[in-house]
Protein backbone atom coordinates (compact mmCIF):
# COMPACT_ATOMS: atom_id res chain seq x y z
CA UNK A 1 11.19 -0.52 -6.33
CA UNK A 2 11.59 -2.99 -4.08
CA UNK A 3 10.88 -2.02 -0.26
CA UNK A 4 12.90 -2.78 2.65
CA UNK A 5 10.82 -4.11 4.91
CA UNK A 6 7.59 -5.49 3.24
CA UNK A 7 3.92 -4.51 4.54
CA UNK A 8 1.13 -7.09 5.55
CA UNK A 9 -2.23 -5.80 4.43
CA UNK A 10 -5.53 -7.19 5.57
CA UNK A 11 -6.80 -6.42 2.23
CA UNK A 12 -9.21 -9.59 1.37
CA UNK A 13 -11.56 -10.10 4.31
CA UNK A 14 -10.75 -11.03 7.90
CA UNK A 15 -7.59 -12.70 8.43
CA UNK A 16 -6.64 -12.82 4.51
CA UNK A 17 -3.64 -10.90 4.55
CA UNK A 18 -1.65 -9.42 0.89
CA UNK A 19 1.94 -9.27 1.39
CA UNK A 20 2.79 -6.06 -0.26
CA UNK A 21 6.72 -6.39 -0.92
CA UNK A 22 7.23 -3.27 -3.64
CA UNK A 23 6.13 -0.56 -5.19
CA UNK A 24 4.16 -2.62 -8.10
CA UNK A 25 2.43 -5.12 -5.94
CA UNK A 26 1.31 -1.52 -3.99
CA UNK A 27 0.57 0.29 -7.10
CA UNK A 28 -1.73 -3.16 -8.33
CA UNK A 29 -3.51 -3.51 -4.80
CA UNK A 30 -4.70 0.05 -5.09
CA UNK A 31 -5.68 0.08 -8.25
CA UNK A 32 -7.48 -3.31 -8.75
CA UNK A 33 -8.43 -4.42 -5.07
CA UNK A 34 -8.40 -1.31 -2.76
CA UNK A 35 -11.88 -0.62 -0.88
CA UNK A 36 -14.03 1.27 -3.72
CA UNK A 37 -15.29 3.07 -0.40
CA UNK A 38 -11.75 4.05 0.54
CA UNK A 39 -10.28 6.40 -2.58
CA UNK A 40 -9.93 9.58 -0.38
CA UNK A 41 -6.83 11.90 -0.20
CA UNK A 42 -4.73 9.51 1.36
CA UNK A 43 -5.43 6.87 -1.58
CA UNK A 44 -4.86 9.56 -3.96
CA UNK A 45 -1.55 10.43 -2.24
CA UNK A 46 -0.37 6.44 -2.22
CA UNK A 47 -1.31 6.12 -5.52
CA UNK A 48 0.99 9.55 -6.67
CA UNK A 49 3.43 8.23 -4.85
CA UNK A 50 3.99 5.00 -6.36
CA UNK A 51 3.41 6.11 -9.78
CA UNK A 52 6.15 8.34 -8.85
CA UNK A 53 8.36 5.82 -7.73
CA UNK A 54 7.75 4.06 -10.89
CA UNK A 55 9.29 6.43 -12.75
CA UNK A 56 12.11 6.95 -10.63
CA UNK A 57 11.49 10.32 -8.90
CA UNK A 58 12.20 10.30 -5.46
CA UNK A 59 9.15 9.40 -3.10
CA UNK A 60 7.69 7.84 0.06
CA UNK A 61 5.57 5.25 -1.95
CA UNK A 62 5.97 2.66 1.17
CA UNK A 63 4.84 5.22 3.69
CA UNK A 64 2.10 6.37 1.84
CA UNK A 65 0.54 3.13 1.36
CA UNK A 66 0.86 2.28 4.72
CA UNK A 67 -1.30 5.70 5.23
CA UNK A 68 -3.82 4.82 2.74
CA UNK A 69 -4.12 1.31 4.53
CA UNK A 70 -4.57 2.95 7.60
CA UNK A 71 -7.07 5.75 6.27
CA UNK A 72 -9.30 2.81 4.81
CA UNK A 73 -9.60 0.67 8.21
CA UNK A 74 -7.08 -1.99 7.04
CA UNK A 75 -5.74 -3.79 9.51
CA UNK A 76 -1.72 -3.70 8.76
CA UNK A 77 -0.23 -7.22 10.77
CA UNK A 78 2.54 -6.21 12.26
CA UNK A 79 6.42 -6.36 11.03
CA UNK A 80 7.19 -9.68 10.93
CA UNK A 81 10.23 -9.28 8.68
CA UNK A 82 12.69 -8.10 10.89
């Protein structure tokens, strides 16, 4: 599902940022590029959550991602969408 305001994920090194617009581009960056290092309860929680969202159950996919960002020491730019 798409998101309405996207989130800017330092995901790929310094300065390389992933623009994550929905809940499939969030549901790919955890589960191919996330930090191997970073798969605690909050990555867990992101990763329910957009599964969830997937399948159309209600969910805070967006705001669980953000967490998980947060959680791993990703640097989120800030909203530039507005």
């Amino acid at each position: 599902m798409p998101w309405e305001q996207p989130v800017d994920v330092e995901l790929y090194g310094v300065g390389k940022y992933r623009v994550v617009p929905d809940t499939q581009t969030a549901t790919k960056c955890l589960v191919n590029d996330w930090p191997k290092d970073a798969h605690g309860p909050e990555y867990e929680e992101a990763l329910q959550a957009c599964l969830a969202d997937m399948e159309g159950l209600p969910n805070t996919a967006r705001e669980s991602f953000v967490k998980a960002a947060e959680a791993a020491g990703l640097t989120i730019r800030p909203n530039q969408w507005n």
